[in-house]
Structure formats: structure tokens, C-alpha cells
C-alpha atoms as a PDB file:
ATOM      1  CA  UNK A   1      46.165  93.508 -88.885  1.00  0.00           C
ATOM      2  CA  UNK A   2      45.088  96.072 -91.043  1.00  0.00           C
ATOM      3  CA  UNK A   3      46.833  99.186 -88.806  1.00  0.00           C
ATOM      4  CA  UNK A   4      49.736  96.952 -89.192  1.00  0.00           C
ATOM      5  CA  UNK A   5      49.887  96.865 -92.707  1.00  0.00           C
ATOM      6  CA  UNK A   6      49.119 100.223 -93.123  1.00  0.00           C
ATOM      7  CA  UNK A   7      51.841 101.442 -91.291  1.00  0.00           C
ATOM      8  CA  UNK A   8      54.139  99.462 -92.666  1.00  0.00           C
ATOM      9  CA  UNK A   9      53.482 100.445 -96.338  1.00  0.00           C
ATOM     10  CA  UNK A  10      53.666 104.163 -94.951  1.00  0.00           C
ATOM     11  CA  UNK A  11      56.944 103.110 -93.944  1.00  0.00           C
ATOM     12  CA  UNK A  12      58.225 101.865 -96.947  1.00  0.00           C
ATOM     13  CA  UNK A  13      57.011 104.832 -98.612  1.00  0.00           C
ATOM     14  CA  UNK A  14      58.205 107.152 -96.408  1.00  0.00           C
ATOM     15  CA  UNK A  15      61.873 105.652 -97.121  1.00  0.00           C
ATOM     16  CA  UNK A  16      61.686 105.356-100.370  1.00  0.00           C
ATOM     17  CA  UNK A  17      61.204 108.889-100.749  1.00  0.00           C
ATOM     18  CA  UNK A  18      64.220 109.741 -98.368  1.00  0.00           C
ATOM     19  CA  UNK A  19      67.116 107.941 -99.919  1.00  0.00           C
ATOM     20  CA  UNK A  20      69.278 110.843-100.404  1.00  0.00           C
ATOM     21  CA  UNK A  21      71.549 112.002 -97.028  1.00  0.00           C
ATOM     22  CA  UNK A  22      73.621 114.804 -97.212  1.00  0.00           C
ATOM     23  CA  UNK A  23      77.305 113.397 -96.286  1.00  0.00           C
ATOM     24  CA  UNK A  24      79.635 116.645 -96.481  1.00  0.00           C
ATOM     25  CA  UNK A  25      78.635 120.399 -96.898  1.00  0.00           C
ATOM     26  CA  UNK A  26      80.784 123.600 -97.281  1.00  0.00           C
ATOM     27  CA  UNK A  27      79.696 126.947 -97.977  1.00  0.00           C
ATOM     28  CA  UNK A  28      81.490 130.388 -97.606  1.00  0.00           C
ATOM     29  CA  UNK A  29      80.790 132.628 -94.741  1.00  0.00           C
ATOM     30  CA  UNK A  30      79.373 135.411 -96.456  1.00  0.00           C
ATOM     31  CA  UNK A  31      77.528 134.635 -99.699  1.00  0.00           C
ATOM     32  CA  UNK A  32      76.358 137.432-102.033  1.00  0.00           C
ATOM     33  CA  UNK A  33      72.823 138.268-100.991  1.00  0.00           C
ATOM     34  CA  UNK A  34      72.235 137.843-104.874  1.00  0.00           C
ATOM     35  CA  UNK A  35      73.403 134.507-105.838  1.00  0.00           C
ATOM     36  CA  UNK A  36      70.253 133.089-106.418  1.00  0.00           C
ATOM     37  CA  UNK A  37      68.252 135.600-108.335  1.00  0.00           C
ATOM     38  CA  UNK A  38      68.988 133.507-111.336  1.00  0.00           C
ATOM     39  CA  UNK A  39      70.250 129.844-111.436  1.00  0.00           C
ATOM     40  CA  UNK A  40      71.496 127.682-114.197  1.00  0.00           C
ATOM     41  CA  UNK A  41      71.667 124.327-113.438  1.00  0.00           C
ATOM     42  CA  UNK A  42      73.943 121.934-115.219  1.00  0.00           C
ATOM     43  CA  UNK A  43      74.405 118.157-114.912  1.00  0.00           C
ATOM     44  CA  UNK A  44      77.646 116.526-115.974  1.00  0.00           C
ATOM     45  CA  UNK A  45      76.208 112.339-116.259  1.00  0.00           C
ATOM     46  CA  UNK A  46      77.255 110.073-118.956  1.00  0.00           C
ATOM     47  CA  UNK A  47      73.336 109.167-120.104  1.00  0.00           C
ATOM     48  CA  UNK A  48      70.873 112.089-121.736  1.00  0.00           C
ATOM     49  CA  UNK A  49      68.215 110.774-119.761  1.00  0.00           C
ATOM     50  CA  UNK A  50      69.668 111.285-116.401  1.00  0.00           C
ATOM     51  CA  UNK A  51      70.988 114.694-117.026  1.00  0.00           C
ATOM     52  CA  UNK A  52      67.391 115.652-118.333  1.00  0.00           C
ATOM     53  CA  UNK A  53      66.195 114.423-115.604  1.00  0.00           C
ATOM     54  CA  UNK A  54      68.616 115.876-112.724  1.00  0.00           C
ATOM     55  CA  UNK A  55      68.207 119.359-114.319  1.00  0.00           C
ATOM     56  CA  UNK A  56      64.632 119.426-114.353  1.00  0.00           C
ATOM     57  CA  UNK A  57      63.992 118.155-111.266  1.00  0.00           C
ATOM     58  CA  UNK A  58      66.563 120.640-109.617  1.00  0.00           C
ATOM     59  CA  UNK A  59      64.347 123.386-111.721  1.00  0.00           C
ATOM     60  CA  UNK A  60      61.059 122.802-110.706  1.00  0.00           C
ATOM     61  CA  UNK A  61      62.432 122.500-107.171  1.00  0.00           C
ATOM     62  CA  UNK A  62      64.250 125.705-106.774  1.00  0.00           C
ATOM     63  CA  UNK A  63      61.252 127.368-108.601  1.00  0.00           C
ATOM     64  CA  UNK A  64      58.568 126.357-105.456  1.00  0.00           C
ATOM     65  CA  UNK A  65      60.309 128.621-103.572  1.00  0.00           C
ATOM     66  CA  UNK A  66      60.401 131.869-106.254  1.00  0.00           C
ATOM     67  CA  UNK A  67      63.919 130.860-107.541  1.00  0.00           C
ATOM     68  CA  UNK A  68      64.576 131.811-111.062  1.00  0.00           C
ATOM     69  CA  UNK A  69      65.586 129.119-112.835  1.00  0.00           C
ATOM     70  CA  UNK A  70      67.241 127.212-116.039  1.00  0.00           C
ATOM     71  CA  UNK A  71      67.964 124.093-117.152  1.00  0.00           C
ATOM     72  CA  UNK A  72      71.206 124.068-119.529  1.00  0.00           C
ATOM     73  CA  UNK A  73      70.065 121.077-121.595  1.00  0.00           C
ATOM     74  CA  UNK A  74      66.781 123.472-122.817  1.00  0.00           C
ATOM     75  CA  UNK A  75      68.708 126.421-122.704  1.00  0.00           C
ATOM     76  CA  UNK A  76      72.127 125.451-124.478  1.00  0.00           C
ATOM     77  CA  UNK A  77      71.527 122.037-125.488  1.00  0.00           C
ATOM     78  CA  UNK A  78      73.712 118.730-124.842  1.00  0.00           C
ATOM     79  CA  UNK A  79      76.736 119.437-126.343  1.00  0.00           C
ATOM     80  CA  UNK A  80      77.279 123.158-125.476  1.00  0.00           C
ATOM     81  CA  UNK A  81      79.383 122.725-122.380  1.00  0.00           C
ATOM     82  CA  UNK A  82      82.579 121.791-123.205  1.00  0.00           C
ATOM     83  CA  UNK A  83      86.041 123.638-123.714  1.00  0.00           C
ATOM     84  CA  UNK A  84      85.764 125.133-126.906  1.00  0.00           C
ATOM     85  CA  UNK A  85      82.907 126.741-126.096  1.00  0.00           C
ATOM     86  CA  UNK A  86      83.901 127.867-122.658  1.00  0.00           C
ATOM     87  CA  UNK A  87      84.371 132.073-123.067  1.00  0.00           C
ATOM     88  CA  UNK A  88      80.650 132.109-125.306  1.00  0.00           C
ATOM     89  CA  UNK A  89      78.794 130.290-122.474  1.00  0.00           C
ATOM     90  CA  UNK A  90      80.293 132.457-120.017  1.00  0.00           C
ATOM     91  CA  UNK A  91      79.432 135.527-122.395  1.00  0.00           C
ATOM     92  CA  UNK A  92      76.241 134.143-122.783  1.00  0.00           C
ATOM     93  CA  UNK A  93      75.443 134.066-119.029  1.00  0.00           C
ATOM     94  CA  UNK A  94      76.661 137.567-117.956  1.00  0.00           C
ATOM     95  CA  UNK A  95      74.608 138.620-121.154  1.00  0.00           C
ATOM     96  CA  UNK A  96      71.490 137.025-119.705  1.00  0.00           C
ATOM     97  CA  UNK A  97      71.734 138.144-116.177  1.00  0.00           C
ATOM     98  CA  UNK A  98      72.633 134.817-114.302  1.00  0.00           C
ATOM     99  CA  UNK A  99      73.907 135.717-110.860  1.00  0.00           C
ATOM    100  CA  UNK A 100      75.028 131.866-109.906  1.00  0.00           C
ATOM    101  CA  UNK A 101      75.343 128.162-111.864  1.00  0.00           C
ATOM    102  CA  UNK A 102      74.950 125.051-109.931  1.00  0.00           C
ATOM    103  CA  UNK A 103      76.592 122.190-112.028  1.00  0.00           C
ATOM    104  CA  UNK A 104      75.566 118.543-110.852  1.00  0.00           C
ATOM    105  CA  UNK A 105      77.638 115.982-111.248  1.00  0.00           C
ATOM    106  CA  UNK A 106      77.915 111.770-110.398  1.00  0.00           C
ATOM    107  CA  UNK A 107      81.158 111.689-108.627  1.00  0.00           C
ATOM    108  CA  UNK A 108      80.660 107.732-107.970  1.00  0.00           C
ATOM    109  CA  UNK A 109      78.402 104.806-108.477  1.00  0.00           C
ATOM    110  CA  UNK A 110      79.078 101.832-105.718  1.00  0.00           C
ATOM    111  CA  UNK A 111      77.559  98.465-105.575  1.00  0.00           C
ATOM    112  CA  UNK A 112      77.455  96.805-101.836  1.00  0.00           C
ATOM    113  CA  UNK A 113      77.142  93.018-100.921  1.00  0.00           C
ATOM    114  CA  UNK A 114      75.875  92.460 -97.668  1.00  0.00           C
ATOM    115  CA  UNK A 115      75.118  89.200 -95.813  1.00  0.00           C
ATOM    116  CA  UNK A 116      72.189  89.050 -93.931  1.00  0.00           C
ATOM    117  CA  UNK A 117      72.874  85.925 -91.133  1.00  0.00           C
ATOM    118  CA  UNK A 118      70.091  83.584 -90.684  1.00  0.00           C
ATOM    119  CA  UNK A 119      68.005  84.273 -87.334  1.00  0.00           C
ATOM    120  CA  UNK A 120      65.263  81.539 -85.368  1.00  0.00           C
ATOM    121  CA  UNK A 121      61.849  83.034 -84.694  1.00  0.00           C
ATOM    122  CA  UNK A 122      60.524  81.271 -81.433  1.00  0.00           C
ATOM    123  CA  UNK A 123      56.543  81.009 -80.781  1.00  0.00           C
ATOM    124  CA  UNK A 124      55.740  80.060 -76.920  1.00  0.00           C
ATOM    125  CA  UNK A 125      53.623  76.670 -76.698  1.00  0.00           C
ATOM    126  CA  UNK A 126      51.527  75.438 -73.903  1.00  0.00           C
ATOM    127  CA  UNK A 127      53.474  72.233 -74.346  1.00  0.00           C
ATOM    128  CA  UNK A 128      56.760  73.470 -73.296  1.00  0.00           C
ATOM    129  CA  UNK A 129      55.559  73.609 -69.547  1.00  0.00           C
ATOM    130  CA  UNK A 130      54.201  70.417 -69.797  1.00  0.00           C
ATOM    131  CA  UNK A 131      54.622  67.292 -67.313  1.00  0.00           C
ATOM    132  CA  UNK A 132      56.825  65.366 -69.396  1.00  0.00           C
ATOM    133  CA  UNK A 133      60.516  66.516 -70.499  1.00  0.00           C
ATOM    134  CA  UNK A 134      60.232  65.277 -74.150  1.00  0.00           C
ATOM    135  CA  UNK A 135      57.154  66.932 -74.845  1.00  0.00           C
ATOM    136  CA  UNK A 136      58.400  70.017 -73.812  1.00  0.00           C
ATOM    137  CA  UNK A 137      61.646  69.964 -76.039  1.00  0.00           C
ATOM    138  CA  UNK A 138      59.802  68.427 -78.990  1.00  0.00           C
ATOM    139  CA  UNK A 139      57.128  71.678 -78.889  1.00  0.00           C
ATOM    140  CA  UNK A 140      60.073  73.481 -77.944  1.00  0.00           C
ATOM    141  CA  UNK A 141      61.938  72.766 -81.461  1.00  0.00           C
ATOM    142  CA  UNK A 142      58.380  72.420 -83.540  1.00  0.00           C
ATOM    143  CA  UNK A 143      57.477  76.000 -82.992  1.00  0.00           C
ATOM    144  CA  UNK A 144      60.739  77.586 -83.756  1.00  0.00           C
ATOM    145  CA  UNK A 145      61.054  78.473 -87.205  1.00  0.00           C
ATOM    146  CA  UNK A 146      64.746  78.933 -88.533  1.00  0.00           C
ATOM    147  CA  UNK A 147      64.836  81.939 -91.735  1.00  0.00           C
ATOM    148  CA  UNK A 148      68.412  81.108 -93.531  1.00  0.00           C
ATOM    149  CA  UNK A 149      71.046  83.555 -94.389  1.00  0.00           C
ATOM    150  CA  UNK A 150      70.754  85.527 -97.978  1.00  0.00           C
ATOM    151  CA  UNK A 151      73.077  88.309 -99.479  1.00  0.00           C
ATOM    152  CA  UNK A 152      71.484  91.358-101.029  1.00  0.00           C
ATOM    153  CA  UNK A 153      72.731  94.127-102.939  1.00  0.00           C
ATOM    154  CA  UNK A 154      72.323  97.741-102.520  1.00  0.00           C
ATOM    155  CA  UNK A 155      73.829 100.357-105.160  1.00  0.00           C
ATOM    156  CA  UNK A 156      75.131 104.092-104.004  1.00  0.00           C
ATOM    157  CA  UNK A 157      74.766 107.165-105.962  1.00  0.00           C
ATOM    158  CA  UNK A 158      77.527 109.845-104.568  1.00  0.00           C
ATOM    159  CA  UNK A 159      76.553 113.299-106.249  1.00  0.00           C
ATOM    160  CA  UNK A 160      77.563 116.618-105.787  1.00  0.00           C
ATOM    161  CA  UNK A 161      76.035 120.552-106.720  1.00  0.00           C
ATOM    162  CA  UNK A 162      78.502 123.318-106.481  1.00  0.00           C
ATOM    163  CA  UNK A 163      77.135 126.676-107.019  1.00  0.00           C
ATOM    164  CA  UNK A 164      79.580 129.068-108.565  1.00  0.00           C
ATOM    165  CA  UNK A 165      79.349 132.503-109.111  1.00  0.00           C
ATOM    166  CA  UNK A 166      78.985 134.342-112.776  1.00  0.00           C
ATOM    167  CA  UNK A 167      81.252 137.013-112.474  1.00  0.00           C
ATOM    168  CA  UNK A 168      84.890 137.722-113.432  1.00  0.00           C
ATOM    169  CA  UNK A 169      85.963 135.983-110.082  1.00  0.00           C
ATOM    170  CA  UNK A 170      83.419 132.327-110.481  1.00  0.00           C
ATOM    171  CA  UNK A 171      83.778 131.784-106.693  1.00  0.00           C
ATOM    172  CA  UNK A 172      82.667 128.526-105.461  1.00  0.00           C
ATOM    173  CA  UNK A 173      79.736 129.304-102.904  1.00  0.00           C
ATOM    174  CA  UNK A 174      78.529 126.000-101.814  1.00  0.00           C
ATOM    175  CA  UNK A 175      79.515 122.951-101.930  1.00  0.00           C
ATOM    176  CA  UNK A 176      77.492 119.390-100.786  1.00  0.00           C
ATOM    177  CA  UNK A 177      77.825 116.014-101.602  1.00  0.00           C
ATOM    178  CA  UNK A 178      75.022 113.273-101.066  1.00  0.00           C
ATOM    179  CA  UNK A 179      74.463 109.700-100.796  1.00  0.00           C
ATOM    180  CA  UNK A 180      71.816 108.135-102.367  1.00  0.00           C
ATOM    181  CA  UNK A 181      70.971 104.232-101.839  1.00  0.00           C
ATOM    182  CA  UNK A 182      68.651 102.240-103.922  1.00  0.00           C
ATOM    183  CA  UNK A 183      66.639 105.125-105.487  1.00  0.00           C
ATOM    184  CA  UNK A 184      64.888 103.062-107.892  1.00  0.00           C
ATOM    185  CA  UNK A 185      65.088 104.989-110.963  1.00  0.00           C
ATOM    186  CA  UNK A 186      67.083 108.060-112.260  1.00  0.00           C
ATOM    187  CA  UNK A 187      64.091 110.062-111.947  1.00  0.00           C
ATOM    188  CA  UNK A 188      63.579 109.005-108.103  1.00  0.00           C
ATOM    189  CA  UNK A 189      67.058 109.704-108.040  1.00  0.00           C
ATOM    190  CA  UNK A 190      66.882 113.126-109.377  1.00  0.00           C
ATOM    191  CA  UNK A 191      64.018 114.083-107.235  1.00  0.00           C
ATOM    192  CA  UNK A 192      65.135 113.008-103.936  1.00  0.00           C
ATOM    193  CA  UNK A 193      68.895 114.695-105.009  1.00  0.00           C
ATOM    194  CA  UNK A 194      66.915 117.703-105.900  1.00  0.00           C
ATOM    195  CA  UNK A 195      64.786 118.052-102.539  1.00  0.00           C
ATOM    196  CA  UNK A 196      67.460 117.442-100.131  1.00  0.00           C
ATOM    197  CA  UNK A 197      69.992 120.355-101.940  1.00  0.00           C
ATOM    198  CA  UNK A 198      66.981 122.503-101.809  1.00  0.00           C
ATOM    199  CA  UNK A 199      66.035 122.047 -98.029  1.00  0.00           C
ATOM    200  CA  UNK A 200      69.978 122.541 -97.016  1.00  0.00           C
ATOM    201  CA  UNK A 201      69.466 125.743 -99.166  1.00  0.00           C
ATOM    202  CA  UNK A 202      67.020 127.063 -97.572  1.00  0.00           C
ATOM    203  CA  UNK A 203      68.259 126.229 -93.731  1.00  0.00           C
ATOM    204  CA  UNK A 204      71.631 127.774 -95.169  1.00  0.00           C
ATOM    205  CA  UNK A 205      69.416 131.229 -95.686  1.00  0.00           C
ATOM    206  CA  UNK A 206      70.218 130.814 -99.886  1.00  0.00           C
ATOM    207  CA  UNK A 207      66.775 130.168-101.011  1.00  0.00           C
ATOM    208  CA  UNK A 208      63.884 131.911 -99.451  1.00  0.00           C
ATOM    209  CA  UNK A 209      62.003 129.494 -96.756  1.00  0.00           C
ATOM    210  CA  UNK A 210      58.768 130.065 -98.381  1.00  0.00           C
ATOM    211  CA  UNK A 211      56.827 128.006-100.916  1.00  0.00           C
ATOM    212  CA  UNK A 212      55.276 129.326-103.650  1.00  0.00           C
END
């Protein structure tokens, strides 16, 4: 019994820390060998707290494997990125040596009603192969349990992270975009996000396959 329990809680954990599936993925054929000496990452969400933590997370991700870089909340703060200020930020990148910026962004948020149909669990009894008939349908019927129907709700996070280029050109380089179901909290969100970009990354040949 306890095996069984065990394994199931290693299950549970083990899926709660996968939510995130890649769903579509384009990058060009040929990437600069360069383009990611030094990252900026941005995240375009509607709430502080999940762009803090999206950036962060994508930071401190990137940086196991040797990757220089940046969140834009610490480096430019939360209002910096908009139209006006456009030509400076750009100015302010080329200045500072950033070969790439990988903007983040919540392209949906979907809610899902499911119904779950009701199912009979049977357990075998001695009874049933008794010598009289309506003992065995009576110890039929009392050892199978009926579980009713129930709806439950599941909510989808649909993000992407395209990597652009900082040069005169800002060529898109890659392109994903990921499902994530039920992640619990925007920082289990931005974690899960973070690691499964990373890992495509690195099978891609973009980020080293080392750890630091």
C-alpha cells in the first residue's frame, strides 16, 4: 500500500511539473551563430506580477546553461516598452551589446468544461457462484459500487517567445508557442514555460547543451 502511494504522489508530481507542451515551433534555417551571446527577455502580460515572474524565470533558466542574460522589467522598468520610446530602447540595446531579444507574450487564456460520465466499480464475491440464483444477483449488485458523473474545469495558458535579432534588420529567429494546463500559479506557470523554451533551445543547437 505504501509503494502504491508513493508512486502515485511521484506521479502527480511529476505532472505537475510538466504542464507546458510545445504545440507549434518555427525557426530559420541558418541562425547567426551569435544570437544568444546576450538575451533580453521581455514579457508583454496584463499583471506586474506575472511579467516579473515570466522574465525571471526565463533568466535564471537561460543562465544554467552560460547564457547571458536580462530581464527588461530590472533593466528598463515597466513602462519603458512602448511606442514612444521605441528608437531609445533599440539605441539602448545596440549600445549595450545585445545580440537577440526574446519577448514573451499570453496570446490566450481558455477555460474548458468537461464531463466526466459516471462508471460502476465491480468487486468479485464468493456469493455470486453460489447454489441459489438470488443470492448470486443480490451479491452481484451489493458489491458493485456506482461513482456518479461530475464536470471539472481545466484553464489553458497559450504563450509564445519569439527571439528577434538586434540589428538594423530585427529578423525573427524562432518562433514557439506552448500550451500550458492547470499550472497552479503564475510562478509554476512561468517556470514550466521557461524550461520547456529552454530544452527546445538547446535540441535546436541555440543554447549550449551544457549546464552550468
Amino acid at each position: 500500500m505504501k509503494k502504491i502511494l508513493f508512486l502515485f504522489v511521484c506521479i502527480v508530481v511529476f505532472t505537475s511539473c510538466n504542464t507546458t507542451k510545445i504545440t507549434s515551433s518555427w525557426s530559420v534555417r541558418n541562425p547567426p551563430s551569435d544570437i544568444m551571446n546576450k538575451v533580453l527577455v521581455v514579457a508583454v502580460m496584463v499583471d506586474r506580477e506575472g511579467k516579473d515572474r515570466t522574465e525571471h524565470a526565463m533568466v535564471e533558466e537561460l543562465k544554467k546553461y552560460g547564457i547571458d542574460a536580462y530581464s527588461a522589467l530590472d533593466m528598463f522598468g515597466p513602462k519603458s516598452f512602448n511606442a514612444s520610446n521605441e528608437e531609445e530602447i533599440a539605441t539602448r540595446l545596440r549600445g549595450s551589446q545585445f545580440t537577440s531579444v526574446m519577448i514573451v507574450s499570453l496570446v490566450n487564456k481558455e477555460k474548458n468544461l468537461r464531463y466526466v460520465p459516471g462508471s460502476y466499480s465491480y468487486y468479485g464475491s464468493p456469493y455470486y457462484y453460489g447454489s441459489r440464483r438470488y443470492y448470486r444477483r443480490y451479491w452481484a449488485l451489493y458489491d458493485q459500487v456506482y461513482t456518479p458523473g461530475y464536470y471539472t474545469t481545466s484553464t489553458n495558458y497559450v504563450l509564445e517567445a519569439d527571439i528577434y535579432t538586434v540589428n538594423d534588420d530585427d529578423e525573427l529567429i524562432y518562433s514557439p508557442q506552448t500550451r500550458s494546463t492547470d499550472p497552479g500559479s503564475a510562478h509554476s506557470l512561468a517556470e514550466s514555460f521557461s524550461k520547456t523554451i529552454v530544452t527546445e533551445l538547446r535540441e535546436k543547437g541555440l543554447v549550449p547543451d551544457r549546464h552550468r
